[in-house]
N, C-alpha and C. Protein backbone atom coordinates (compact mmCIF):
# COMPACT_ATOMS: atom_id res chain seq x y z
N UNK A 1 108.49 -143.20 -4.63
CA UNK A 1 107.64 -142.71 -3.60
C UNK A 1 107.64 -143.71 -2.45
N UNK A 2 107.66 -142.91 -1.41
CA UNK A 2 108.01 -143.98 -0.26
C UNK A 2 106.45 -144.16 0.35
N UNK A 3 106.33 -145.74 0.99
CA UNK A 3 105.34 -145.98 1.50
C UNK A 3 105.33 -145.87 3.25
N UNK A 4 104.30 -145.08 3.74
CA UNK A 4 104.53 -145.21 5.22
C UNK A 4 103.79 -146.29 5.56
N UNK A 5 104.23 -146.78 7.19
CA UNK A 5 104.12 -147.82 7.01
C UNK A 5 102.86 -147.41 8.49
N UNK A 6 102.02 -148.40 8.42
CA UNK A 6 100.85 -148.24 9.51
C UNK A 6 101.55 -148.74 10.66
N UNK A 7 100.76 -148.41 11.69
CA UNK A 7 101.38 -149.31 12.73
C UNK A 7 99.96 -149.40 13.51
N UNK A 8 99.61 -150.74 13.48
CA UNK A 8 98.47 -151.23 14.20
C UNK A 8 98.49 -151.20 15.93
N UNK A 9 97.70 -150.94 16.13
CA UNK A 9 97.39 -150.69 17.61
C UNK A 9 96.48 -151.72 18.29
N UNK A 10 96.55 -152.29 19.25
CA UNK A 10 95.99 -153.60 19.51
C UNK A 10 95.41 -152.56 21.04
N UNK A 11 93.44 -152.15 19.95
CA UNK A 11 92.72 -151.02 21.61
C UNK A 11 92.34 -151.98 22.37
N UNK A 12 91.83 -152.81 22.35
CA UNK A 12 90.94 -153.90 23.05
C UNK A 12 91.57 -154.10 25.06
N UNK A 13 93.26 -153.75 25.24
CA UNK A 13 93.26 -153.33 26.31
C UNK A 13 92.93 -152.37 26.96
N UNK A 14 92.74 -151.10 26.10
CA UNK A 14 92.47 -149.97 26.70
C UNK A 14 90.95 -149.73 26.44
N UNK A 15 90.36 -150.44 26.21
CA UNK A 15 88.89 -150.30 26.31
C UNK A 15 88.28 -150.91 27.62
N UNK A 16 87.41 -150.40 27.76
CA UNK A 16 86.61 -150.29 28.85
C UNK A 16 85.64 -150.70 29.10
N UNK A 17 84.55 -151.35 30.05
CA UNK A 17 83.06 -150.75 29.25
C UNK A 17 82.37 -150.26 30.38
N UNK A 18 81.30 -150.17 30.17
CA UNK A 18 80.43 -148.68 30.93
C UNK A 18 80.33 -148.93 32.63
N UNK A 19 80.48 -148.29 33.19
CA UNK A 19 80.17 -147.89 34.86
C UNK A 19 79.32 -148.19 35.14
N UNK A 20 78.67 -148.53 36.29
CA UNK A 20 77.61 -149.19 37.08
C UNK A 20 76.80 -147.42 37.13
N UNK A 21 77.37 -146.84 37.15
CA UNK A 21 76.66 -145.16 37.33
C UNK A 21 76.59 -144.38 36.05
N UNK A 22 76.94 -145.05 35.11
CA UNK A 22 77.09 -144.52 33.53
C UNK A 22 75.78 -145.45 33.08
N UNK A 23 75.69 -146.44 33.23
CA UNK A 23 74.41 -147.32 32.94
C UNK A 23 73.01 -146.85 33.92
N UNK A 24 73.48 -146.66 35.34
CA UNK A 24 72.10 -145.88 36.17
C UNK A 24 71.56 -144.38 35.44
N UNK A 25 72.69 -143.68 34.80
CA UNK A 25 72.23 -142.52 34.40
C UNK A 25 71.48 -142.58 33.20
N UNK A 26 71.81 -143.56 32.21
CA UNK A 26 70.98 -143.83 30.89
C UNK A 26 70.32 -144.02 31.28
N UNK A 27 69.50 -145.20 32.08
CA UNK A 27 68.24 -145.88 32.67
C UNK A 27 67.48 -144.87 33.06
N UNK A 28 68.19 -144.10 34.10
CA UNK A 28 67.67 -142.33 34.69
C UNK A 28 66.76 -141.68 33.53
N UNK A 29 67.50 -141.53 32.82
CA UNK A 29 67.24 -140.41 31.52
C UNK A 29 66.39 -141.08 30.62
N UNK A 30 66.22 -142.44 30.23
CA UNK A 30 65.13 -142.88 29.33
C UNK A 30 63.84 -142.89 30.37
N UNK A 31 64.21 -143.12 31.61
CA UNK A 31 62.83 -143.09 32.58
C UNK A 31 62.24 -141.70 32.23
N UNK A 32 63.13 -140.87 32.35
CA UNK A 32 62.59 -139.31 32.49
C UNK A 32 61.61 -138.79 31.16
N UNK A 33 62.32 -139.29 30.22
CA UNK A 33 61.99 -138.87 28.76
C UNK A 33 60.53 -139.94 28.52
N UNK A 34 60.20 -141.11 28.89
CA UNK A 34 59.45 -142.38 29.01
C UNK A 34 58.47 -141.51 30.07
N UNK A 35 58.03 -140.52 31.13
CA UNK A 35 57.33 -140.46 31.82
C UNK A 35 56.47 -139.20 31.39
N UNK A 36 57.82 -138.25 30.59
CA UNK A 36 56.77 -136.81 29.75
C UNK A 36 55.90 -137.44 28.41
N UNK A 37 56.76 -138.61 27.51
CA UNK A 37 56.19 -138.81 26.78
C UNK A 37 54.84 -139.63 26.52
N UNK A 38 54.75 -140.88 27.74
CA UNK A 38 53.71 -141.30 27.20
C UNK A 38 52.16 -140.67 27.49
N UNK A 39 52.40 -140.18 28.29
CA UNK A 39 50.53 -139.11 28.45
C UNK A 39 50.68 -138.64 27.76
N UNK A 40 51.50 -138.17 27.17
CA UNK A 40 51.23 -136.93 25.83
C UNK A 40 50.83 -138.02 24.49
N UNK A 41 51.53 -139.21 24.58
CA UNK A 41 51.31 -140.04 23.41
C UNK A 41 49.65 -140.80 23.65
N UNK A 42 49.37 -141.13 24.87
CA UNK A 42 48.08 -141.85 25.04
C UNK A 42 47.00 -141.17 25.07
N UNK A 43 47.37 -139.81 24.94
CA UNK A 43 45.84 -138.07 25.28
C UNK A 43 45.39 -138.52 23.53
N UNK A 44 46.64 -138.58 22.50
CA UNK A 44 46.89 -138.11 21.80
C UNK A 44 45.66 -139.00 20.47
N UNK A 45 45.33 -140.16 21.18
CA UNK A 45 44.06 -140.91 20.59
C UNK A 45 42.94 -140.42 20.72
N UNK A 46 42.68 -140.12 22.01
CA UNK A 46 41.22 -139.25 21.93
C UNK A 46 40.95 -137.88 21.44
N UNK A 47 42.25 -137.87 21.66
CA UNK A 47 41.97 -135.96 20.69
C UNK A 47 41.68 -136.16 19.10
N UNK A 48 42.28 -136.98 18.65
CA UNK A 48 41.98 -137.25 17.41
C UNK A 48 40.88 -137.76 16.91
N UNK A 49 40.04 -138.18 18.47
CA UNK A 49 38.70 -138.91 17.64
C UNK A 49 38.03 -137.62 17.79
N UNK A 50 38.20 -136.67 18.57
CA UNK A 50 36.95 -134.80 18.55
C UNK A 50 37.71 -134.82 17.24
N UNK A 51 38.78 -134.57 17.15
CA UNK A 51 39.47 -133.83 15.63
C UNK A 51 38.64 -134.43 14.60
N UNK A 52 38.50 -135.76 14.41
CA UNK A 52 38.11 -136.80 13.34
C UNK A 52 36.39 -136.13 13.61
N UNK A 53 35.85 -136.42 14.76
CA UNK A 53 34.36 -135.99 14.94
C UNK A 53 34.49 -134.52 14.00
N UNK A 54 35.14 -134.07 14.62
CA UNK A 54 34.89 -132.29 14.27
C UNK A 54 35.01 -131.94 12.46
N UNK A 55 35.96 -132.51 11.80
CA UNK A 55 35.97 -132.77 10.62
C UNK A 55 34.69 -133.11 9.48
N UNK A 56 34.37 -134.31 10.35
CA UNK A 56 33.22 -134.73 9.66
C UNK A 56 32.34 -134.53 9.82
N UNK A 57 31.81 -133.64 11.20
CA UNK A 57 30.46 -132.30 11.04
C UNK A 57 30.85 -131.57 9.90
N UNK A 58 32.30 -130.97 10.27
CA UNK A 58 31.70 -129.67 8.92
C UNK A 58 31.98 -130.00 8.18
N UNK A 59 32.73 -131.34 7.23
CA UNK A 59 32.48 -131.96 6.14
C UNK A 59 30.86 -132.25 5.41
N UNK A 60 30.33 -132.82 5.94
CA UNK A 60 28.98 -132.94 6.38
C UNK A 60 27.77 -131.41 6.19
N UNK A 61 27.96 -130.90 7.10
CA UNK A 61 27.41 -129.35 7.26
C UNK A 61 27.43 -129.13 5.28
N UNK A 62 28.86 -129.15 5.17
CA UNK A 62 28.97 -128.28 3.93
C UNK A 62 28.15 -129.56 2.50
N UNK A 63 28.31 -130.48 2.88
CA UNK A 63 27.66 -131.63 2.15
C UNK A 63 25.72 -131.10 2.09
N UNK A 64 25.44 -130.86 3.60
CA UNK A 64 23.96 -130.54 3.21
C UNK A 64 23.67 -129.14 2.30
N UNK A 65 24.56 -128.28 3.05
CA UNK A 65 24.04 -126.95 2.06
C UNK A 65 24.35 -127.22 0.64
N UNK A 66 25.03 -127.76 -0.06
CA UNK A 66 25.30 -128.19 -1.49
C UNK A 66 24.18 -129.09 -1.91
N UNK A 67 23.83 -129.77 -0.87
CA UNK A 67 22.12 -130.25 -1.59
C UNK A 67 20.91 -129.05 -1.65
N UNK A 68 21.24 -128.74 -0.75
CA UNK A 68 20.13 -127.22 -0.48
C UNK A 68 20.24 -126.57 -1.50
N UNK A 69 21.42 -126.28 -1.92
CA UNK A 69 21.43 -125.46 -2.88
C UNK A 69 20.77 -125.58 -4.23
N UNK A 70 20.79 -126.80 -4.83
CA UNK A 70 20.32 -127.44 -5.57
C UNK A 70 19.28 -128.17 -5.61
N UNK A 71 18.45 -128.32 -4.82
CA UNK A 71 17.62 -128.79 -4.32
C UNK A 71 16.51 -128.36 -3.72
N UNK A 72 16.75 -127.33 -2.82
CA UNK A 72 15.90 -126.33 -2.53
C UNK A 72 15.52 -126.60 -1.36
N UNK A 73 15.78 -127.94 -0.31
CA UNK A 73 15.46 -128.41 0.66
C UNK A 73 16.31 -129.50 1.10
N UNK A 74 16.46 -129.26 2.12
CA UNK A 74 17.15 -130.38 3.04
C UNK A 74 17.42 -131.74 2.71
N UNK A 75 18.62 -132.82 2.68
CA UNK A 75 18.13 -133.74 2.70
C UNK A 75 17.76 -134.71 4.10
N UNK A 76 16.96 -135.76 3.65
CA UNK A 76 16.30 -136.51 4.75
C UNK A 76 14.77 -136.72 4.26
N UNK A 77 14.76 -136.15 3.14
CA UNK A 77 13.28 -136.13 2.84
C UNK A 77 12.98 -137.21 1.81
N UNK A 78 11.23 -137.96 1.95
CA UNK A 78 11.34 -139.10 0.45
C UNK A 78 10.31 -137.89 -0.31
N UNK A 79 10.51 -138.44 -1.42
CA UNK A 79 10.25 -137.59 -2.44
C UNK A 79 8.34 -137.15 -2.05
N UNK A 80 8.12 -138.15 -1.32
CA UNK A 80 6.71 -138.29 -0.76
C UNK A 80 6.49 -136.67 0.43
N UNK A 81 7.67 -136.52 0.67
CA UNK A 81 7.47 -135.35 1.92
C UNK A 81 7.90 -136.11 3.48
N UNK A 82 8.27 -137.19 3.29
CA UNK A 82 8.44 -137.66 4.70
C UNK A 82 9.92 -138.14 5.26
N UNK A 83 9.94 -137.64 6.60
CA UNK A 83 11.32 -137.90 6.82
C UNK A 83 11.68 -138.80 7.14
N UNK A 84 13.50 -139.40 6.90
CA UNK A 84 13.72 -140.73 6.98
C UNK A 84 14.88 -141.11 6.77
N UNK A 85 15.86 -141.80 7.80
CA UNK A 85 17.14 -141.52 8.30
C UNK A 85 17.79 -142.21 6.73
N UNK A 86 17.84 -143.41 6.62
CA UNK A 86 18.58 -143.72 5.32
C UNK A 86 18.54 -142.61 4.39
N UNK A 87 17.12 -142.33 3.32
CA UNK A 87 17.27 -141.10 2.53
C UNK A 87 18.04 -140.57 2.76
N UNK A 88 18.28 -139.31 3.93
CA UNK A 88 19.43 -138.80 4.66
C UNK A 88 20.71 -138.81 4.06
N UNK A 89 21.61 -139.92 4.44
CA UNK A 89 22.24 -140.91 3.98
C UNK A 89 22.50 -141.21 2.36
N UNK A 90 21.95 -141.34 1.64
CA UNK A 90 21.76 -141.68 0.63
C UNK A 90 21.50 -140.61 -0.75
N UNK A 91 20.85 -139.59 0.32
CA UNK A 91 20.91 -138.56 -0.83
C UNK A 91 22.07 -137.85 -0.80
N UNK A 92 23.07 -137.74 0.73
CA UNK A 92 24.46 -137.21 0.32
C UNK A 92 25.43 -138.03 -0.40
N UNK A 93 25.32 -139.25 -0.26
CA UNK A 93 26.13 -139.90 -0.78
C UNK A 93 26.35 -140.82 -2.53
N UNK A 94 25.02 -140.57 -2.90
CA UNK A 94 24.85 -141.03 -4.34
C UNK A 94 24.03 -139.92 -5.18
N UNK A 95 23.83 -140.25 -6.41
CA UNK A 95 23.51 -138.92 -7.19
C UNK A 95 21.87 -138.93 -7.11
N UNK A 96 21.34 -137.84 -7.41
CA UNK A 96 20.11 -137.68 -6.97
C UNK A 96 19.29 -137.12 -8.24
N UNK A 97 18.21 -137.03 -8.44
CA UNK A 97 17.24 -136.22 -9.23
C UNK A 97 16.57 -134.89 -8.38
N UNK A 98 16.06 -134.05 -9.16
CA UNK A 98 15.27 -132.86 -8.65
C UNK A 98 14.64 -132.79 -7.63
N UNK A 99 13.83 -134.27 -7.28
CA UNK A 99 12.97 -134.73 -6.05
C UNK A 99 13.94 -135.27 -4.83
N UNK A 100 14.65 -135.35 -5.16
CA UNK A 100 15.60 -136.24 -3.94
C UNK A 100 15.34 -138.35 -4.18
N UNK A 101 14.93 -138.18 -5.35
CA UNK A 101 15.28 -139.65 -5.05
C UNK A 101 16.68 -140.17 -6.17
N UNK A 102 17.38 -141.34 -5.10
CA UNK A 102 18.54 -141.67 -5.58
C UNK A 102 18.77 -142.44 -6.63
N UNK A 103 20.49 -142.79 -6.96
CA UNK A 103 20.56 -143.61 -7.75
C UNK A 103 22.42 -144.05 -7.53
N UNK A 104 22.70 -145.10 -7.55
CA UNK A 104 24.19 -145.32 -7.56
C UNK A 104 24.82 -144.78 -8.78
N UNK A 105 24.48 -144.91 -9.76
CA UNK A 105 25.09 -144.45 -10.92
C UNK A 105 24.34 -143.13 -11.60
N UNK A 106 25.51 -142.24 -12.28
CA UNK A 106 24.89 -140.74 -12.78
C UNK A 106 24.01 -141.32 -14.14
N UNK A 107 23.33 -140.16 -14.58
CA UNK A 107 22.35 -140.79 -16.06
C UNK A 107 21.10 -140.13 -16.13
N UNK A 108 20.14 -140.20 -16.71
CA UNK A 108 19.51 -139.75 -16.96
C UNK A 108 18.91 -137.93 -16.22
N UNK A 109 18.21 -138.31 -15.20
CA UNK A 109 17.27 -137.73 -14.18
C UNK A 109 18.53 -137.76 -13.27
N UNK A 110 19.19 -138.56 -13.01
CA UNK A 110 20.04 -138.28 -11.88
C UNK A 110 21.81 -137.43 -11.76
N UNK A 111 21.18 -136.50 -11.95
CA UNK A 111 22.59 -135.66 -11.88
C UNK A 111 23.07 -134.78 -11.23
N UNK A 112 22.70 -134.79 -9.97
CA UNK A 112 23.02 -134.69 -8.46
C UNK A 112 24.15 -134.98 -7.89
N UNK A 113 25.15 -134.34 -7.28
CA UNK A 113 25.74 -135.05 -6.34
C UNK A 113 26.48 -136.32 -6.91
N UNK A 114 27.11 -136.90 -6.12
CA UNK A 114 26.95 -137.15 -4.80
C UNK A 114 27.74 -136.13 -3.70
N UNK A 115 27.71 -135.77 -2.80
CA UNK A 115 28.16 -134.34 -2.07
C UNK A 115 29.02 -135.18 -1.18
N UNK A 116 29.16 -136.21 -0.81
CA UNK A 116 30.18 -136.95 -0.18
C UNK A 116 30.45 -138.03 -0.28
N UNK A 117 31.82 -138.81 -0.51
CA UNK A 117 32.06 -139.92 -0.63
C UNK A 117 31.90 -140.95 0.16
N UNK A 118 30.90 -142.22 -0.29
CA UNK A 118 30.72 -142.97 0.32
C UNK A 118 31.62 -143.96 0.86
N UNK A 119 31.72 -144.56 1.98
CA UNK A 119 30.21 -144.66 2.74
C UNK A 119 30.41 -143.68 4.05
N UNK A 120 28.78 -143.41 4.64
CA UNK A 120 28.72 -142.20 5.52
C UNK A 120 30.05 -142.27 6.40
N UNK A 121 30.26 -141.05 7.00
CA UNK A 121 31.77 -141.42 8.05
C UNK A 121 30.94 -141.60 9.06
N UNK A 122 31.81 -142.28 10.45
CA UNK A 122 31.45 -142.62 11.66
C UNK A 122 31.71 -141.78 12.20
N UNK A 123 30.91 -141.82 13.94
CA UNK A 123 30.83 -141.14 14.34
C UNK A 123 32.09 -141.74 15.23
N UNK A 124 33.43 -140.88 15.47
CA UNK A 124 34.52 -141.71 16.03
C UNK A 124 33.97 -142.17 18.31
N UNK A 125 33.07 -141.06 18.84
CA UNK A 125 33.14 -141.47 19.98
C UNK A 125 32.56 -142.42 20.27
N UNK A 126 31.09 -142.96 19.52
CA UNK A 126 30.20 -143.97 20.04
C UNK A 126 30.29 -145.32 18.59
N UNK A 127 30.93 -145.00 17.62
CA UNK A 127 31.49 -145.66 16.21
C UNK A 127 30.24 -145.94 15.49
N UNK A 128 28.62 -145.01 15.42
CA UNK A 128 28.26 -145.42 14.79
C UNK A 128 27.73 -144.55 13.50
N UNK A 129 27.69 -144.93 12.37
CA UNK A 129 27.36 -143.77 11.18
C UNK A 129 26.42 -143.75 10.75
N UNK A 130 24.83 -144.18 11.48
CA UNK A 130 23.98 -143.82 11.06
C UNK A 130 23.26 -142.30 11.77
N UNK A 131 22.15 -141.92 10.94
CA UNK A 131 21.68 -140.58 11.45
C UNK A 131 20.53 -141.12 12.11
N UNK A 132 20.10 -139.99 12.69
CA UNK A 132 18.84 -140.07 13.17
C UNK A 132 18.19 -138.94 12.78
N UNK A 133 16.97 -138.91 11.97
CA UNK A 133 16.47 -137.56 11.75
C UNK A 133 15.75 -136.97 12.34
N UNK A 134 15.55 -135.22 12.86
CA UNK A 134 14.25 -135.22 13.45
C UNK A 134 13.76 -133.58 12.21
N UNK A 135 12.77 -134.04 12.39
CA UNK A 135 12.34 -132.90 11.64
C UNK A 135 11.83 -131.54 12.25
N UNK A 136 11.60 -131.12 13.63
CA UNK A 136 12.09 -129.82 14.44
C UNK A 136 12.94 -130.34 15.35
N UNK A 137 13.24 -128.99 15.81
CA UNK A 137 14.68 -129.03 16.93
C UNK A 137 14.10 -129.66 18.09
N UNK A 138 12.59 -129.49 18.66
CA UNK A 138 12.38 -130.00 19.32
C UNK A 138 11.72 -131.46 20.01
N UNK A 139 11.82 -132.01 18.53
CA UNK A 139 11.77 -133.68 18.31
C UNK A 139 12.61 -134.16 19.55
N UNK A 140 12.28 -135.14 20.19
CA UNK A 140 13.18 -136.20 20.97
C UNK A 140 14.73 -136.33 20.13
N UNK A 141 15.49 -136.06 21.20
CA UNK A 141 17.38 -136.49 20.33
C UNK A 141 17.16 -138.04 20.71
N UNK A 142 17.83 -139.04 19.69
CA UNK A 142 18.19 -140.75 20.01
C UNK A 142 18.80 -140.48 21.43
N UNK A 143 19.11 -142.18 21.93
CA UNK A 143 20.07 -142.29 22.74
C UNK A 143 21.51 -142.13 22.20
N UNK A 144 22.39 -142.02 23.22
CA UNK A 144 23.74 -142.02 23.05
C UNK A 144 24.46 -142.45 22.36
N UNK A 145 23.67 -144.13 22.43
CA UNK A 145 24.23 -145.41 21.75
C UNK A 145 23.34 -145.94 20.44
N UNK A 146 22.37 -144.82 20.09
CA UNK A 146 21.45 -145.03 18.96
C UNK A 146 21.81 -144.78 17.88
N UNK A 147 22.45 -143.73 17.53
CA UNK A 147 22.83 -143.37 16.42
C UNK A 147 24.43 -142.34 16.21
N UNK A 148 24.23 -142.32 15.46
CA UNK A 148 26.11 -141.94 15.73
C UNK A 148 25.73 -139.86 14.91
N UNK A 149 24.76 -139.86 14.50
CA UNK A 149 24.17 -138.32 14.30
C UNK A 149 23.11 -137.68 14.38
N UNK A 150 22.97 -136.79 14.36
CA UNK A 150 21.72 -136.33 14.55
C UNK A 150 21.31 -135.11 13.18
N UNK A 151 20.71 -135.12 12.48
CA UNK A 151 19.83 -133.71 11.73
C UNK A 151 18.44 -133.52 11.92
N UNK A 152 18.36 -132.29 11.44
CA UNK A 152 17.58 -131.47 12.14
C UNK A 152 16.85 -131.07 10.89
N UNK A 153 15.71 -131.81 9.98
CA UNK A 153 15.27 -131.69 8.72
C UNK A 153 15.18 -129.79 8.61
N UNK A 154 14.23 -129.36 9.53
CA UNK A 154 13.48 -128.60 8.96
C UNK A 154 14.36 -126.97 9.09
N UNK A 155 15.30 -127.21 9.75
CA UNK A 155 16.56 -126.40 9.70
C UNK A 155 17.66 -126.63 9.08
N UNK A 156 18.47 -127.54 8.76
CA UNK A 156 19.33 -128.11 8.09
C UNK A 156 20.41 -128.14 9.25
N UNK A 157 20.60 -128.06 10.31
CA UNK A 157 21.59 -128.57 11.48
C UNK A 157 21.82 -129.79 11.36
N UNK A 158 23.30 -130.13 11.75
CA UNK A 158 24.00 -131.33 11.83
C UNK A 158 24.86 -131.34 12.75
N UNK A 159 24.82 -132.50 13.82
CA UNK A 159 25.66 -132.45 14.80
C UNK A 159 25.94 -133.65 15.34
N UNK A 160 26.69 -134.28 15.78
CA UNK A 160 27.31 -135.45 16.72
C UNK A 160 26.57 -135.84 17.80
N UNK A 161 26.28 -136.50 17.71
CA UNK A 161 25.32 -137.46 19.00
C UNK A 161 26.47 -138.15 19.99
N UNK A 162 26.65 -137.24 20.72
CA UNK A 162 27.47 -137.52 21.99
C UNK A 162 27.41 -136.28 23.19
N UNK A 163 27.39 -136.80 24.28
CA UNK A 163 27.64 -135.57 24.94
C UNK A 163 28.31 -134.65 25.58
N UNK A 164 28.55 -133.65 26.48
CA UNK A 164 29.38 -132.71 26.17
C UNK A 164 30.48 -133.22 27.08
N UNK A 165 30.36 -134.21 27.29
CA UNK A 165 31.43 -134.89 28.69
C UNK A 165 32.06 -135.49 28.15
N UNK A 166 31.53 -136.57 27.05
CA UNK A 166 32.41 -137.31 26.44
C UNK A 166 33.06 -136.68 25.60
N UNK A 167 32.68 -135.57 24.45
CA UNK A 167 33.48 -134.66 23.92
C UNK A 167 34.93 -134.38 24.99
N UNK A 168 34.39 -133.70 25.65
CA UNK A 168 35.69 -133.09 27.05
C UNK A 168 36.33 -133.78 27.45
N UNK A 169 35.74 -134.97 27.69
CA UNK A 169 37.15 -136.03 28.48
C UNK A 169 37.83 -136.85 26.48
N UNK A 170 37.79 -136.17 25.47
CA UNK A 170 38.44 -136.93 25.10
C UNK A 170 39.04 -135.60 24.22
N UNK A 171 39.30 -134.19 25.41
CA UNK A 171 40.16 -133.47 24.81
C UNK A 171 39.84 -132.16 24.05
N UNK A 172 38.08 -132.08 24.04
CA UNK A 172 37.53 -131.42 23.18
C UNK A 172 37.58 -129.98 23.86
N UNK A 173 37.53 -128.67 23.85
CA UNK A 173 37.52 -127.44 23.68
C UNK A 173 35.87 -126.80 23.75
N UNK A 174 35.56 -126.02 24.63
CA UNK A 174 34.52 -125.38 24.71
C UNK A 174 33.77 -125.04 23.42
N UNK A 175 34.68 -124.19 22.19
CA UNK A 175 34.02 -123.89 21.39
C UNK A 175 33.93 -124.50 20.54
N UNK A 176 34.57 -125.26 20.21
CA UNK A 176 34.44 -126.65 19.59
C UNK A 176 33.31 -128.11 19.90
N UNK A 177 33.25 -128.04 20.69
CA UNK A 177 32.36 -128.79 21.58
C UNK A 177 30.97 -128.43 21.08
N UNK A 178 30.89 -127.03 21.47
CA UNK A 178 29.95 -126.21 21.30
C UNK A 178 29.15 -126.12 19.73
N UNK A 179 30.04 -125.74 18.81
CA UNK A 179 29.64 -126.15 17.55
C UNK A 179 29.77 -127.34 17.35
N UNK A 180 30.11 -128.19 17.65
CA UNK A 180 29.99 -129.93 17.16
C UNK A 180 28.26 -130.37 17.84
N UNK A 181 28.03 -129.84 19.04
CA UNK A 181 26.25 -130.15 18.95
C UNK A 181 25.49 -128.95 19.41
N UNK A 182 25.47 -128.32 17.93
CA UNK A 182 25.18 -127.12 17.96
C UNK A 182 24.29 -126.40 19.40
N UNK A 183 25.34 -126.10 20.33
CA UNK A 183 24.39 -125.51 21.72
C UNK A 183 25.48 -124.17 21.90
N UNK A 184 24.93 -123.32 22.75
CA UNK A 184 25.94 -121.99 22.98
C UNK A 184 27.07 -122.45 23.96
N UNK A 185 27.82 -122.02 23.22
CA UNK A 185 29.33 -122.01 23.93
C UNK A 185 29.02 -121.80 25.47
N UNK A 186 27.89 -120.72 26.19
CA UNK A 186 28.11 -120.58 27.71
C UNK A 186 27.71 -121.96 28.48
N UNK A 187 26.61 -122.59 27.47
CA UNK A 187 26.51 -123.31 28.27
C UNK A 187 27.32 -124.81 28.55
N UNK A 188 28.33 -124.90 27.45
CA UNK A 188 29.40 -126.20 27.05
C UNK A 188 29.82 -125.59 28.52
N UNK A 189 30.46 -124.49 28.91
CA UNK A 189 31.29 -124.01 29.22
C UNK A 189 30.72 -124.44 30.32
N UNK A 190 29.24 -124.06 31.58
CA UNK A 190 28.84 -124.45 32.19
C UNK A 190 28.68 -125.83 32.67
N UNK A 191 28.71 -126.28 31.66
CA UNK A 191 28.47 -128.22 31.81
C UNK A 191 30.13 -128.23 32.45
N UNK A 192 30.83 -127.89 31.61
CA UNK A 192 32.63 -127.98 32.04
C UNK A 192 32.91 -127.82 33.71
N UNK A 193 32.37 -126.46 34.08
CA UNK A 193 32.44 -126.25 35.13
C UNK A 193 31.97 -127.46 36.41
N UNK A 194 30.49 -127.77 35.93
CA UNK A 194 29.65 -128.62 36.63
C UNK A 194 30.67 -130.28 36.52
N UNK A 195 31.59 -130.13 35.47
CA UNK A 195 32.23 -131.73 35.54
C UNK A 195 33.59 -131.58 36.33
N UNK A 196 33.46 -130.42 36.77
CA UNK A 196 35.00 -129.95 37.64
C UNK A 196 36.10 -129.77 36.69
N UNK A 197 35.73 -129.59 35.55
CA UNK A 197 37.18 -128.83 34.67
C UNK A 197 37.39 -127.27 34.68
C-alpha cells in the first residue's frame, strides 16, 4: 500500500490580519448590541424587586387565610385580644396552639403551622420585614420607611408599604400595583396619569 505523501504549506505569507474598517465594523456592532442591551439589563433589577414584592404578598395573603382557617381569626392577635406587630410575625412563622400563642418547636398544644418559612420575607422596595398592624382599615398606615408591611387585623388584608410611584418607577403594572396595596385599579391608574406615565 502506497503512502501519499503530505505536502506542507507554509500559510503565514498569505495571511493577513484585519482592516482598519473590518475592526471599525466589529466596534460598530458591539456598540449597537451594548446600547439595546444594557437598559433592558439595568430595568431588569427593579422589576424583579415588584416581582419579588408581588410574590410575597400573595405568599403571605395565602399564609394568613391558612391561619384563619384554623384558627378562626386573623393573625396579629395576643391570646389576650390585643393587637401586635411581632405576634403577627410569629404566629405565621412558628407553630401555634388554638389561642394563637407560639412556640419554635411542634409538641404538645402546639400544632399549628408554621404557614411560612422563616424568617419573615422583606419587603424588596424599602428592605424592611417588619409589619405594622392596624386593626381597621382606617387606622393611620406607618411611614414609608417604618415598616416594610402593613395588615389589616380586623379584615385579614395584606399589603406592601410602599407607594404607588415607587411601585411604577420600578416597573410595576396598574393591576398589579393595585392588588399589591390593596386600592382600585382606577385609581393606581389615576396616580399613573398624575406622575405623567
Amino acid at each position: 500500500m502506497e503512502c501519499g505523501t503530505r505536502k506542507l504549506v507554509n500559510h503565514s505569507r498569505h495571511r493577513r490580519g484585519f482592516s482598519l474598517v473590518e475592526l471599525v465594523l466589529v466596534i460598530l456592532i458591539i456598540g449597537i448590541i451594548g446600547a439595546i442591551a444594557v437598559p433592558r439589563v439595568s430595568g431588569a433589577g427593579q422589576r424583579a424587586a415588584v416581582a419579588s414584592v408581588k410574590a410575597n404578598v400573595s405568599n403571605v395573603r395565602k399564609a394568613i387565610e391558612y391561619y384563619y382557617a384554623e384558627h378562626k381569626r386573623y393573625p396579629g392577635y395576643t391570646s389576650g385580644g390585643i393587637a401586635n406587630n411581632t405576634k403577627f410575625i410569629h404566629q405565621l412563622t412558628k407553630f401555634s396552639d388554638a389561642r394563637g400563642n407560639t412556640s419554635d418547636t411542634r409538641g404538645g398544644q402546639f400544632v399549628y403551622g408554621p404557614y411560612l418559612r422563616p424568617p419573615f420575607p422583606a419587603n424588596q422596595i424599602n428592605g424592611l420585614s417588619n409589619v405594622q398592624v392596624k386593626t381597621n382599615p382606617s387606622d393611620a398606615n406607618p411611614a414609608l420607611n417604618a415598616a416594610g408591611w402593613v395588615a389589616v387585623l380586623s379584615t385579614g388584608k395584606f399589603r406592601v408599604n410602599a407607594s404607588t410611584e415607587q411601585l411604577v418607577d420600578r416597573g410595576g403594572k396598574a393591576e398589579e400595583v393595585a392588588d399589591m396595596l390593596n386600592k382600585a385599579v382606577a385609581d393606581v391608574k389615576a396616580t399613573i396619569v398624575v406622575m405623567g406615565g
